[in-house]
C-alpha atoms as a PDB file:
ATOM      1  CA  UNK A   1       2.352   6.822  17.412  1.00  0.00           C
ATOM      2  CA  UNK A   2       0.599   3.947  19.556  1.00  0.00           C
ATOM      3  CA  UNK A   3      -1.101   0.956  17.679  1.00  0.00           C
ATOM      4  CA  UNK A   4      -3.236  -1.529  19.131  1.00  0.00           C
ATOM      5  CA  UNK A   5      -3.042  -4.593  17.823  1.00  0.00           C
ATOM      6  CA  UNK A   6      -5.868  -7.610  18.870  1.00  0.00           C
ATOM      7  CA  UNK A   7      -6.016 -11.094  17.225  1.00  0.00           C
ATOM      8  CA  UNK A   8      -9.221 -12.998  18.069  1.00  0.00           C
ATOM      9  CA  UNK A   9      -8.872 -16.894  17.392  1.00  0.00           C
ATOM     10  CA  UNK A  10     -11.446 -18.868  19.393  1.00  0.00           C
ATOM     11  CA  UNK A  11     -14.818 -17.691  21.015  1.00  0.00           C
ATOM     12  CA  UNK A  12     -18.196 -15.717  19.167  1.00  0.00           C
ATOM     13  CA  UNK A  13     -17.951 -14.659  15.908  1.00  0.00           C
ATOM     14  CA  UNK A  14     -16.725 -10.830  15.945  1.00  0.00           C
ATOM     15  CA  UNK A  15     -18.501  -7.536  15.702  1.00  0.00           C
ATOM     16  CA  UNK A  16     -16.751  -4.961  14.566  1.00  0.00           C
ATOM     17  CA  UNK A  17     -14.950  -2.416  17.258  1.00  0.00           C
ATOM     18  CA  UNK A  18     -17.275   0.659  18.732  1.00  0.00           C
ATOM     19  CA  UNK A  19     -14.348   2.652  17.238  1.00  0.00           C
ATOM     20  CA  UNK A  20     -14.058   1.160  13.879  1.00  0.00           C
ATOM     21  CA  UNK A  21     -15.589   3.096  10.387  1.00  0.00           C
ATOM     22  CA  UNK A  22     -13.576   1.048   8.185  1.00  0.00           C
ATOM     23  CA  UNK A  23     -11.998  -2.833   7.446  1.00  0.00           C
ATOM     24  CA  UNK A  24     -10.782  -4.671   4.417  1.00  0.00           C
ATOM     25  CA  UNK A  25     -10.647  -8.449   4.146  1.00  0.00           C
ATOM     26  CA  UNK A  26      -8.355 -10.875   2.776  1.00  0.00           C
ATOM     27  CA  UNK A  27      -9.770 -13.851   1.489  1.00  0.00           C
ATOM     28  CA  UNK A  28      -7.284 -16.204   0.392  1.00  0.00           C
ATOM     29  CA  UNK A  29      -7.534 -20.072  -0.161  1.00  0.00           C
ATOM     30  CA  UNK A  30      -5.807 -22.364   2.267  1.00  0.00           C
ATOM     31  CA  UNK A  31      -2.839 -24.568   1.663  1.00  0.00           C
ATOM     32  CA  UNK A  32      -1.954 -22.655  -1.566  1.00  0.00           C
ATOM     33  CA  UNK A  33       1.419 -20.389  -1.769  1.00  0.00           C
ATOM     34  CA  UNK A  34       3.507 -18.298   0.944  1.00  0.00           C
ATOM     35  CA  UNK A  35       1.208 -18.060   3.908  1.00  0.00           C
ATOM     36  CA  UNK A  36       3.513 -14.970   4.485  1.00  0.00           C
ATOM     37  CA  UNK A  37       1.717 -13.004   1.916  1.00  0.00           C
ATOM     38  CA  UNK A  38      -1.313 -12.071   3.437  1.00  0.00           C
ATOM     39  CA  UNK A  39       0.094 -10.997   6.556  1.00  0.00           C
ATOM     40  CA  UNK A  40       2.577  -8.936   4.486  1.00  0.00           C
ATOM     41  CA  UNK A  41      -0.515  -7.583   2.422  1.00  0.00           C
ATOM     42  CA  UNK A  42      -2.580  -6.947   5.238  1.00  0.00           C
ATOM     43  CA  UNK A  43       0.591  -4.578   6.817  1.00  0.00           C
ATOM     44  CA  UNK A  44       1.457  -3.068   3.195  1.00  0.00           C
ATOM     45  CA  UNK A  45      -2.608  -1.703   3.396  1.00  0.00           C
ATOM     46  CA  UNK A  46      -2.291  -0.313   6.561  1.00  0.00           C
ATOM     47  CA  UNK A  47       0.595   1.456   6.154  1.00  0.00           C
ATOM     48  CA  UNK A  48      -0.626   2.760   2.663  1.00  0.00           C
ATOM     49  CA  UNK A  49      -4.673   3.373   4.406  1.00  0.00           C
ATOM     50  CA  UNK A  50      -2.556   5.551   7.188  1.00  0.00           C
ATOM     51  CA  UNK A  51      -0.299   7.417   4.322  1.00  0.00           C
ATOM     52  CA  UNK A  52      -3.799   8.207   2.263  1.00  0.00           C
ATOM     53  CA  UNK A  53      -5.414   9.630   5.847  1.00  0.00           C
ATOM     54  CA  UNK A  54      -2.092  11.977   6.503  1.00  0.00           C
ATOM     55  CA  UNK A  55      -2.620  12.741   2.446  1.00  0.00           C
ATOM     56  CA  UNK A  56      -6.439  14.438   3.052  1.00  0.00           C
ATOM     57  CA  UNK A  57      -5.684  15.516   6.383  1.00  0.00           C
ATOM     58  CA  UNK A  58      -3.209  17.412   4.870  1.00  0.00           C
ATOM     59  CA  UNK A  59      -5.203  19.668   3.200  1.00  0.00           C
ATOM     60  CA  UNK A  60      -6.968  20.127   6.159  1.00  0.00           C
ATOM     61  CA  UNK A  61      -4.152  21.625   7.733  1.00  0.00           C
ATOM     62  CA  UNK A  62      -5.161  18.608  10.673  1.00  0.00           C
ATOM     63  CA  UNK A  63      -2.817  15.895  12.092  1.00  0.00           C
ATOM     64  CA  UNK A  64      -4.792  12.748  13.075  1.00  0.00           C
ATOM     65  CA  UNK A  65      -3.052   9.269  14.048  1.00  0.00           C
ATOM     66  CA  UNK A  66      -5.102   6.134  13.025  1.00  0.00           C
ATOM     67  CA  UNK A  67      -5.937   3.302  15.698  1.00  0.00           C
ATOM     68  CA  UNK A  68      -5.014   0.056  13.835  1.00  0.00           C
ATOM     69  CA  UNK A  69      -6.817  -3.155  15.017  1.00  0.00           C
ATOM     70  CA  UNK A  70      -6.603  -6.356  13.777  1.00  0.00           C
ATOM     71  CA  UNK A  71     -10.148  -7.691  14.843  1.00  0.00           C
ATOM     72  CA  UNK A  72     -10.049 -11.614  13.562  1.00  0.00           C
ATOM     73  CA  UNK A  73      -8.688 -14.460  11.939  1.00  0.00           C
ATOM     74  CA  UNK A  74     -11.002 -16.691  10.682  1.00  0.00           C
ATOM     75  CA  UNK A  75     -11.145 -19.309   8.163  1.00  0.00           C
ATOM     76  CA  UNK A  76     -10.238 -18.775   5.091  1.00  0.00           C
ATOM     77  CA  UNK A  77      -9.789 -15.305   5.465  1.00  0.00           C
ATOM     78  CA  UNK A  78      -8.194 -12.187   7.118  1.00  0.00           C
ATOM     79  CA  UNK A  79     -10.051  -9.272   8.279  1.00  0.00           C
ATOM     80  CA  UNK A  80      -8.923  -5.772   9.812  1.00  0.00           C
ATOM     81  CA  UNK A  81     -10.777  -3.099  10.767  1.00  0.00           C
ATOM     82  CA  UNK A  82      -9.203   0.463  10.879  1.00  0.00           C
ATOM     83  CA  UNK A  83     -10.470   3.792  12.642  1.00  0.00           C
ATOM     84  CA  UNK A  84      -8.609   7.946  12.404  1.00  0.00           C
ATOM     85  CA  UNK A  85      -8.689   9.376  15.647  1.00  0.00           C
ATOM     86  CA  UNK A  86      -7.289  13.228  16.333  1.00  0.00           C
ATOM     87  CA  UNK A  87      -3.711  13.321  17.444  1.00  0.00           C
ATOM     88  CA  UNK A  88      -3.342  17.001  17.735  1.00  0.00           C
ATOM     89  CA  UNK A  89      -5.406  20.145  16.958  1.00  0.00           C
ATOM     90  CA  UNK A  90      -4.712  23.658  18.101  1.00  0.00           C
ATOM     91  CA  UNK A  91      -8.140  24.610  17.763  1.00  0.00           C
ATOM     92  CA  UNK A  92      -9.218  23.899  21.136  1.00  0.00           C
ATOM     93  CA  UNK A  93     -12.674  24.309  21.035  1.00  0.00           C
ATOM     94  CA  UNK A  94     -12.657  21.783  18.766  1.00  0.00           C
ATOM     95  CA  UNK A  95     -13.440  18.546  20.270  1.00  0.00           C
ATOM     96  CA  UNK A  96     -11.835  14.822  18.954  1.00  0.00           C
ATOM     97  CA  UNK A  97     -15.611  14.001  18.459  1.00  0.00           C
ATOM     98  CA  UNK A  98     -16.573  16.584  16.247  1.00  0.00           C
ATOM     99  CA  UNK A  99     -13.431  16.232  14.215  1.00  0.00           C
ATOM    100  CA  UNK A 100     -13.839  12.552  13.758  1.00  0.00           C
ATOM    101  CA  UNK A 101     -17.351  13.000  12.647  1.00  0.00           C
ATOM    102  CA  UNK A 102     -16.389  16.087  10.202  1.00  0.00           C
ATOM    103  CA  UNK A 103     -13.383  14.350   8.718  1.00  0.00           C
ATOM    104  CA  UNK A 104     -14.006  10.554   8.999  1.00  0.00           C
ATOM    105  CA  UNK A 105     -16.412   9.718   6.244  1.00  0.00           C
ATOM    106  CA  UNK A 106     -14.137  11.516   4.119  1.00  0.00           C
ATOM    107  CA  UNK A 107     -11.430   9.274   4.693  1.00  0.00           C
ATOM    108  CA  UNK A 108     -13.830   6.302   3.884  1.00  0.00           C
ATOM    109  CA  UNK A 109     -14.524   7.513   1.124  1.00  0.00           C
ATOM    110  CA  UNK A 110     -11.070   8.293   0.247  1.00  0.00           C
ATOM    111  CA  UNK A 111      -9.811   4.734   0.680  1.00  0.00           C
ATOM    112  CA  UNK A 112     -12.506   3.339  -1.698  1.00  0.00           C
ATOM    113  CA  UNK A 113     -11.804   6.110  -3.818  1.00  0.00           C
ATOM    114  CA  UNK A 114      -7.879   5.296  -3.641  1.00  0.00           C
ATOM    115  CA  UNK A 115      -8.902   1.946  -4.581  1.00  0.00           C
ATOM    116  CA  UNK A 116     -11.352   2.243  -7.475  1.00  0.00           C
ATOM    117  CA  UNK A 117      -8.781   3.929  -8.835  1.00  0.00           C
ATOM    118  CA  UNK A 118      -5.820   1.844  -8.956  1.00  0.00           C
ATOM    119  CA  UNK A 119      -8.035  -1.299 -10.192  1.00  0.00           C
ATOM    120  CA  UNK A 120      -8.231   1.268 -13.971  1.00  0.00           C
ATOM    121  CA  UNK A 121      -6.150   0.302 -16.833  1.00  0.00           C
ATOM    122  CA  UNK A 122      -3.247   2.295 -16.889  1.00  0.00           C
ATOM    123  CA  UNK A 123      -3.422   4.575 -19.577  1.00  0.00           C
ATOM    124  CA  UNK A 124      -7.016   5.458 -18.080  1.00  0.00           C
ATOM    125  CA  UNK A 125      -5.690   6.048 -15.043  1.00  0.00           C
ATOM    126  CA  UNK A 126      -3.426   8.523 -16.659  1.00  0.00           C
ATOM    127  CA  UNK A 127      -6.266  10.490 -17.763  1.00  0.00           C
ATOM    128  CA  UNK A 128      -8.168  10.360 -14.534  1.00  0.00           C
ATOM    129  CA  UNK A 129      -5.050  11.804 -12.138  1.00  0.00           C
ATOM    130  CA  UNK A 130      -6.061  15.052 -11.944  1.00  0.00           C
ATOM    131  CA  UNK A 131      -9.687  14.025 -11.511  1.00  0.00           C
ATOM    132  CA  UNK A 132      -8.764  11.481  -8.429  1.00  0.00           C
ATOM    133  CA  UNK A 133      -6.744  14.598  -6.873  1.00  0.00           C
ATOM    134  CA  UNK A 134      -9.710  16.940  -7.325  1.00  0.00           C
ATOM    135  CA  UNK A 135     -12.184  14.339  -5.732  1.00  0.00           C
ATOM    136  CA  UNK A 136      -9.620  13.709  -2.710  1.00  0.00           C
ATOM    137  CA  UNK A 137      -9.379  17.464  -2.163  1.00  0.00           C
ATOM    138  CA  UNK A 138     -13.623  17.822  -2.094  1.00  0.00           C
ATOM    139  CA  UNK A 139     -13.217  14.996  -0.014  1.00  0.00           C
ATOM    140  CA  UNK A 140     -11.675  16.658   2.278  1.00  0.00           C
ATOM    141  CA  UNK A 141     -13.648  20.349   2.071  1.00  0.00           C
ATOM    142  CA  UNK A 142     -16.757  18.810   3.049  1.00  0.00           C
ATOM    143  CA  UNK A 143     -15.262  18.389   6.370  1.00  0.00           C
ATOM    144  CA  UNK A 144     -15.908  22.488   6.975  1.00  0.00           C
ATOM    145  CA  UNK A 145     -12.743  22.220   9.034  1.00  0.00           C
ATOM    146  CA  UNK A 146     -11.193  25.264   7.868  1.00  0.00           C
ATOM    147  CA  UNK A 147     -12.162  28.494   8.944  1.00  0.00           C
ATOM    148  CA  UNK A 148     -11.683  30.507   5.719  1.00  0.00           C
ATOM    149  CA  UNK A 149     -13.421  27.762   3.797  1.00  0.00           C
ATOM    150  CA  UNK A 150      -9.904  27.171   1.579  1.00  0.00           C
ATOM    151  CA  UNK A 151      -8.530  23.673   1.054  1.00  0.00           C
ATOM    152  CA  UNK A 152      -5.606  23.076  -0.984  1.00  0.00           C
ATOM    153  CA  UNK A 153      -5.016  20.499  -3.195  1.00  0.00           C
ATOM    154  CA  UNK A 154      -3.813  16.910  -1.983  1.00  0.00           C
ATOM    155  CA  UNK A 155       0.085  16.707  -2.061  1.00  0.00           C
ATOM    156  CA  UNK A 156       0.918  14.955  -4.879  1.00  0.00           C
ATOM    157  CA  UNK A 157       4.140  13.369  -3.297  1.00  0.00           C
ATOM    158  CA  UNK A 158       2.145  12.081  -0.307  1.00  0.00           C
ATOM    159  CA  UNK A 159      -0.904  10.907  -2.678  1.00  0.00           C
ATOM    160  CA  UNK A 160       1.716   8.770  -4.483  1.00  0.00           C
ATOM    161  CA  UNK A 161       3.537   7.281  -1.668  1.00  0.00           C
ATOM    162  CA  UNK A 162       0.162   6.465  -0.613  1.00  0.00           C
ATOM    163  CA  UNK A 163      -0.569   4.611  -3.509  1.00  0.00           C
ATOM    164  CA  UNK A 164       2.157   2.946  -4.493  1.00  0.00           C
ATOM    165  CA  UNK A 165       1.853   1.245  -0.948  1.00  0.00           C
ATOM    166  CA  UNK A 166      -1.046   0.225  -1.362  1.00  0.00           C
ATOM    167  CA  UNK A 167      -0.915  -1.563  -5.291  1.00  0.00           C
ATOM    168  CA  UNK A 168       2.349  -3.239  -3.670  1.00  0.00           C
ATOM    169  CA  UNK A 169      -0.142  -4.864  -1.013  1.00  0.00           C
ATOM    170  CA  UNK A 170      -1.886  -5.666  -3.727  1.00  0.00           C
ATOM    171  CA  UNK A 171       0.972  -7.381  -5.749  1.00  0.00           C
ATOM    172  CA  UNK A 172       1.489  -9.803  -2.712  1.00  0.00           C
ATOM    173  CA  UNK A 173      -1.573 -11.224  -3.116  1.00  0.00           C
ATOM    174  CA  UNK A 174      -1.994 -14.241  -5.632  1.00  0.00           C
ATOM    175  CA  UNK A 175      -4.548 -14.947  -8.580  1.00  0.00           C
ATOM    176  CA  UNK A 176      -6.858 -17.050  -6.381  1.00  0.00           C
ATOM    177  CA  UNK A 177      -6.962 -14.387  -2.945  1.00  0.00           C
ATOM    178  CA  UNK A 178      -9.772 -11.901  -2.919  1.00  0.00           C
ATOM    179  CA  UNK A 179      -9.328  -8.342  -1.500  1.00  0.00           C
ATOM    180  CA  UNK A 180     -12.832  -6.618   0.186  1.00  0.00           C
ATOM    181  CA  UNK A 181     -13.278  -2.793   1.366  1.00  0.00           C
ATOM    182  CA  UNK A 182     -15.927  -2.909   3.732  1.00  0.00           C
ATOM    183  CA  UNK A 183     -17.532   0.013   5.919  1.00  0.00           C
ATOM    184  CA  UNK A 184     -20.608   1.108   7.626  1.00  0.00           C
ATOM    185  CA  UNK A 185     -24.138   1.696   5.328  1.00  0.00           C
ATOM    186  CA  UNK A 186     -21.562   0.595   2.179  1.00  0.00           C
ATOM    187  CA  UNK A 187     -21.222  -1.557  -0.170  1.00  0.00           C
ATOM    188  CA  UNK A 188     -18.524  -4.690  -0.890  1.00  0.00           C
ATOM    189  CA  UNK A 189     -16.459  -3.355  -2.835  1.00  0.00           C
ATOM    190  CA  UNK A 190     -13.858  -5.913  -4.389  1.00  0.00           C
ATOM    191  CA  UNK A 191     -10.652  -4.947  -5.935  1.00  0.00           C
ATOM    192  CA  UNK A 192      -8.593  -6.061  -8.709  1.00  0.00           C
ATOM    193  CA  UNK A 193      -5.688  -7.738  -8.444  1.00  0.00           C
ATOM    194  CA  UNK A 194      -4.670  -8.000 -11.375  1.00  0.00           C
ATOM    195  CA  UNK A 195      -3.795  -4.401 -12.143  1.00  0.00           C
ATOM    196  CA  UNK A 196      -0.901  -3.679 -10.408  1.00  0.00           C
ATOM    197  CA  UNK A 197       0.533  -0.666 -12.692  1.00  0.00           C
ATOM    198  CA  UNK A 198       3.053   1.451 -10.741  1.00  0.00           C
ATOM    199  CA  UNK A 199       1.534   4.868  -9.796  1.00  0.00           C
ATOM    200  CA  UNK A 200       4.432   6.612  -9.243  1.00  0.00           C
ATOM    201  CA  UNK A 201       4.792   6.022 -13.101  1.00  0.00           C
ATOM    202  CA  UNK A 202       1.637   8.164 -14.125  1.00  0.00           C
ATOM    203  CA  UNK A 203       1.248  10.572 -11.173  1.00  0.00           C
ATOM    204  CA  UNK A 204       4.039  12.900 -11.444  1.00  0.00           C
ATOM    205  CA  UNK A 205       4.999  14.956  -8.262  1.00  0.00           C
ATOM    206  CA  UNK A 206       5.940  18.657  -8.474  1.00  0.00           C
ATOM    207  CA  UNK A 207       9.239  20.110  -8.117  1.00  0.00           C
ATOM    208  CA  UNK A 208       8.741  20.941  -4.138  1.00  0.00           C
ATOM    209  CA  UNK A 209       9.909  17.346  -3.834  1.00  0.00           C
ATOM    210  CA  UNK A 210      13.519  16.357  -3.870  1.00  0.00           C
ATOM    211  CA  UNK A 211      15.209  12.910  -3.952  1.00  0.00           C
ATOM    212  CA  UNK A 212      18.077  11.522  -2.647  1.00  0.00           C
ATOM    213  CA  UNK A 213      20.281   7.938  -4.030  1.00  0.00           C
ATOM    214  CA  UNK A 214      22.043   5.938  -2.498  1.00  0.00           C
ATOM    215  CA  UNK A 215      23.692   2.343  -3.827  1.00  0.00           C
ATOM    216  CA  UNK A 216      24.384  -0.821  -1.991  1.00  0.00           C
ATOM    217  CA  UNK A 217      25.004  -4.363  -2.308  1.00  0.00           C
ATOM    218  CA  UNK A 218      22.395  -6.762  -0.544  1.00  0.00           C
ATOM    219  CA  UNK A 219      20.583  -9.950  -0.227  1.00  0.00           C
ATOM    220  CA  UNK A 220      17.023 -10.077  -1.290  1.00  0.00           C
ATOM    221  CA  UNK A 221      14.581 -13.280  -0.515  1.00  0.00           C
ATOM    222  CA  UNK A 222      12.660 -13.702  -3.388  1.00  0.00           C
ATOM    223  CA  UNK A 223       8.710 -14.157  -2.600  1.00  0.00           C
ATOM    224  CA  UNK A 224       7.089 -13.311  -6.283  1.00  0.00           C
ATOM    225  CA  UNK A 225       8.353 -12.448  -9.461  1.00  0.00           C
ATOM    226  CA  UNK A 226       7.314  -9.804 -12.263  1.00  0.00           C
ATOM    227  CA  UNK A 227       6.300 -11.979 -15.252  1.00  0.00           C
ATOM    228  CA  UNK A 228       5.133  -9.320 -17.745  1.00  0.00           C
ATOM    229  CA  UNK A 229       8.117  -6.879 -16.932  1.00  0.00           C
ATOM    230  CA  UNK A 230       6.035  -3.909 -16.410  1.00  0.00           C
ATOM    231  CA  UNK A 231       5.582  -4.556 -12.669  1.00  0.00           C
ATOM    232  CA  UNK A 232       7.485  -4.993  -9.304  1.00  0.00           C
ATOM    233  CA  UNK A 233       9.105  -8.445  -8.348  1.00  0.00           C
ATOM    234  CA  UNK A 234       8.153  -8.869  -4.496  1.00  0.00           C
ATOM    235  CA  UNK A 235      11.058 -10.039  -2.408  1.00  0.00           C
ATOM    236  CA  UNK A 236      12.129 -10.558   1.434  1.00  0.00           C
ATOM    237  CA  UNK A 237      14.444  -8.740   3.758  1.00  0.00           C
ATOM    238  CA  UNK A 238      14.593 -10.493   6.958  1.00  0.00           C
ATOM    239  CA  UNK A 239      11.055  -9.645   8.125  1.00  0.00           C
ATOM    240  CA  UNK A 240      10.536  -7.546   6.047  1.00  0.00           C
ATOM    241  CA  UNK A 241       8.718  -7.105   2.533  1.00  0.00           C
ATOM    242  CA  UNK A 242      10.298  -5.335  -0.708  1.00  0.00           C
ATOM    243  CA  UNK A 243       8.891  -4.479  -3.610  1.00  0.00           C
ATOM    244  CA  UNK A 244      11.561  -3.829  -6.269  1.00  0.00           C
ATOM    245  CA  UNK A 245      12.100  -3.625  -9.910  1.00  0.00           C
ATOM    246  CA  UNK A 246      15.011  -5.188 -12.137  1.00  0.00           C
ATOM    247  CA  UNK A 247      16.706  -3.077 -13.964  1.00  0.00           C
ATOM    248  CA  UNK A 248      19.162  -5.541 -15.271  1.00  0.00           C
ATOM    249  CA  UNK A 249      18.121  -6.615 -18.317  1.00  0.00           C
ATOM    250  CA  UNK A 250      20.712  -8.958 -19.381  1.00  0.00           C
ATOM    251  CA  UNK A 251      19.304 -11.147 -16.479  1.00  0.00           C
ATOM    252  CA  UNK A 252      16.095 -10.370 -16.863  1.00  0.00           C
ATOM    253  CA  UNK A 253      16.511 -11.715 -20.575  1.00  0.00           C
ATOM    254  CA  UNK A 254      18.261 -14.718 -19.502  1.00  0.00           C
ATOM    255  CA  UNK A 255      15.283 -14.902 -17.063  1.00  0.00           C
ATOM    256  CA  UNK A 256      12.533 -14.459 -19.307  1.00  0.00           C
ATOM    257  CA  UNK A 257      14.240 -16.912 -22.190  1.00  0.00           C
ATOM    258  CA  UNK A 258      14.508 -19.977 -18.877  1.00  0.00           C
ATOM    259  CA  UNK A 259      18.188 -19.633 -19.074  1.00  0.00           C
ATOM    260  CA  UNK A 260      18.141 -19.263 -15.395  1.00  0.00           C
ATOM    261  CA  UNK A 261      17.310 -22.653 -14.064  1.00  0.00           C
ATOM    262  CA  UNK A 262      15.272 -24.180 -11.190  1.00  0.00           C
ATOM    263  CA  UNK A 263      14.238 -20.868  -9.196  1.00  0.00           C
ATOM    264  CA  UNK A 264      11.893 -21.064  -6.868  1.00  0.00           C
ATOM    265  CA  UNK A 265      10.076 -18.995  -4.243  1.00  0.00           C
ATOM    266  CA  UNK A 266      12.825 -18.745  -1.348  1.00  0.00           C
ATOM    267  CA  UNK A 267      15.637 -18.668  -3.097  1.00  0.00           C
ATOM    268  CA  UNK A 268      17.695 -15.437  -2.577  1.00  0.00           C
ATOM    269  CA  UNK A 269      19.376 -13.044  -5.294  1.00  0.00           C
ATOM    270  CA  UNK A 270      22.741 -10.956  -4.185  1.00  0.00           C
ATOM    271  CA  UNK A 271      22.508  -7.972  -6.111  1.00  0.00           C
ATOM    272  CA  UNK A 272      23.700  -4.346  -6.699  1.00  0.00           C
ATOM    273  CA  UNK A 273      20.751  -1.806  -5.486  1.00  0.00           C
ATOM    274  CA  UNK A 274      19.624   1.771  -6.340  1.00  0.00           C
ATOM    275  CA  UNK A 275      17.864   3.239  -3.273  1.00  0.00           C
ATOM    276  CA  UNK A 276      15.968   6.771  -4.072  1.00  0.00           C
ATOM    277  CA  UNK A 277      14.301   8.280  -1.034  1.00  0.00           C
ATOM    278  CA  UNK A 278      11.609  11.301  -1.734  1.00  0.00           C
ATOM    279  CA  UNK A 279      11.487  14.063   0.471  1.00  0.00           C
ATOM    280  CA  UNK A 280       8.527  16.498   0.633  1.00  0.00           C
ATOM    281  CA  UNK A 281       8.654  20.489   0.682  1.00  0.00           C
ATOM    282  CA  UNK A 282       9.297  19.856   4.398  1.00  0.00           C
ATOM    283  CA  UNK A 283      12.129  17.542   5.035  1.00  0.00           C
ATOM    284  CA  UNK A 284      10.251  14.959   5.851  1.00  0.00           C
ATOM    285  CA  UNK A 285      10.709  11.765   3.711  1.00  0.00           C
ATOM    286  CA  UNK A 286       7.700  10.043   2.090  1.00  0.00           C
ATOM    287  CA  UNK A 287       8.404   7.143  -0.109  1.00  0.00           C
ATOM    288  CA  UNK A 288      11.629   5.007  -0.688  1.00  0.00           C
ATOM    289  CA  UNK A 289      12.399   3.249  -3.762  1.00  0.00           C
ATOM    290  CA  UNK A 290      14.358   0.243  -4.698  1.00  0.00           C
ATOM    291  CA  UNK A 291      16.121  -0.968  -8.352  1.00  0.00           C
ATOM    292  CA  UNK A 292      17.776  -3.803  -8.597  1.00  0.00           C
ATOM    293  CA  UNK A 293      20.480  -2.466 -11.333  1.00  0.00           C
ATOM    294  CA  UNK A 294      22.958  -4.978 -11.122  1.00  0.00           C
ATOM    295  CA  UNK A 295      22.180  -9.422 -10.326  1.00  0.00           C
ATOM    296  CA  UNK A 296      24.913 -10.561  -8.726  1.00  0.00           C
ATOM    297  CA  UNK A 297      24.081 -14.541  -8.425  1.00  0.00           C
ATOM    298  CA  UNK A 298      20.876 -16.258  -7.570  1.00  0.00           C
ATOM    299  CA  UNK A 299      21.500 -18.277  -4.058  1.00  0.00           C
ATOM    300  CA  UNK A 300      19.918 -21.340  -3.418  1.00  0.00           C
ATOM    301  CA  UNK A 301      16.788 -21.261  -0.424  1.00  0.00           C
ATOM    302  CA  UNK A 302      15.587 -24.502   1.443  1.00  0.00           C
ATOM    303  CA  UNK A 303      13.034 -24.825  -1.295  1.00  0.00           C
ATOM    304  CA  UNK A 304       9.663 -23.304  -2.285  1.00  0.00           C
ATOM    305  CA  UNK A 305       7.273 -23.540  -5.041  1.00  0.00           C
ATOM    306  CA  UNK A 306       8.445 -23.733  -8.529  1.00  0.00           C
ATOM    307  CA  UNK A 307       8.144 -20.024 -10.409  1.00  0.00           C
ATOM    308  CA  UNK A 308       5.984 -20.278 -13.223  1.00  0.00           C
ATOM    309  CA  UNK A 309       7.197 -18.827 -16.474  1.00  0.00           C
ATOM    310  CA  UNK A 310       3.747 -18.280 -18.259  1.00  0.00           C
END
């Protein structure tokens, strides 16, 4: 897979690529937290945009590989613009064109559909799984793309995977940042942070999946933490961003109680992890997962901004 990737930081104001039918925007305010979030959000989207497109083109029995571009950095604010182009059909009458035009408002409307839906309460999302399923798989029929007009249903593992990427994104991001879906002849649409309910808790996969565990000892840089306890603490790897939950709740009631003093944002926990990787019906592996099941000892960072209890 090739991405392009184009930062624009001085000259006219930006229009968006010939190529592009889609963009979010990240507006956050300056000077306030881990600059390191939105960059990490911005990556956490794309990957999760790209795992909703293979998620509908899956049902269109169609591999397509999406052009990434970052377009601009401007004040204040973050935007990318994304586009699906075909990476391989065997139809070859078929032209990338036509495919791109069949298929690519669907994903468009899949992404603000992915959206919409994580921004519900929980309990109605619950209700509503079946229903966002249904609408991705419509989605994707009124494409036309298959020749005996049949279009299975979205895979649920792949759906998931999709969405738990992107409400991680989503958890990066802090009370005062704003997240926009923008696209062609569409409205604004502006999501909401604050639900950030794991969907991997309320859409169940089927039994074609299979999982795999693993255990390991590691150090984890800790970036934001899960104050209610029914969420994801967001933490560091190197370069990299992890989105985790504590299953040790002897320190998470020492936490929670402030008998854990003076942690701040950069500090760094050594702890005993539970890694579960998901595999589809195909080998191929489509989400990993990470507990924390065992704090080890908090280690001081350089310094960072105070964690608020409540």
């Amino acid at each position: 897979m090739t991405n392009g990737l184009y930062i624009r930081l001085l000259g006219e104001p930006p229009m968006p690529p010939a190529d592009a039918d889609f963009s979010f925007r990240i507006i956050f305010e300056k000077g306030t937290g881990d600059p390191r979030r939105i960059f990490d959000a911005a990556s956490e989207l794309i990957d999760g945009f790209e795992e909703l497109d293979s998620a509908i083109t899956g049902s269109v029995d169609a591999t397509i590989q999406p052009l990434m571009v970052l377009e601009d950095i401007e004040a204040g604010s973050i935007r990318v613009f994304l586009s699906s182009f075909l990476k391989r059909i065997d139809d070859k009458a078929l032209s990338e064109g036509e495919y791109k035009k069949a298929l690519g408002p669907a994903l468009v409307d899949a992404k603000y559909a992915a959206i919409a839906y994580l921004d519900k309460d929980r309990d109605q999302a619950e209700k509503d799984k079946d229903d966002l399923r249904e609408l991705l798989r419509k989605l994707a029929a009124g494409s036309d793309l298959r020749k005996l007009g049949d279009y299975p249903p979205i895979h649920p593992a792949k759906l998931v995977a999709a969405l738990d990427t992107l409400q991680d994104a989503k958890r990066l991001l802090g009370p005062k940042d704003q997240l926009l879906l923008e696209a062609p002849d569409r409205e604004s649409y502006k999501a909401d942070l604050s639900k950030t309910w794991d969907p991997s808790d309320v859409i169940k996969t089927e039994d074609t999946t299979t999982e795999q565990h693993s255990e390991g000892e590691i150090i984890l840089t800790i970036r934001k933490p899960d104050l209610l306890g029914g969420s994801k603490w967001q933490f560091t790897r190197g370069k990299y961003p992890v989105s985790a939950h504590i299953a040790d709740e002897d320190w998470l009631d020492r936490f929670h109680n402030r008998k854990v003093p003076g942690l701040q944002s950069g500090d760094a926990m050594r702890c005993q992890v539970k890694f579960t990787y998901i595999f589809d019906d195909k080998g191929t592996m489509i989400e990993e997962r990470v507990e924390i099941i065992k704090v080890i000892e908090i280690i001081k960072g350089p310094g960072g901004e105070q964690l608020q209890m409540f």
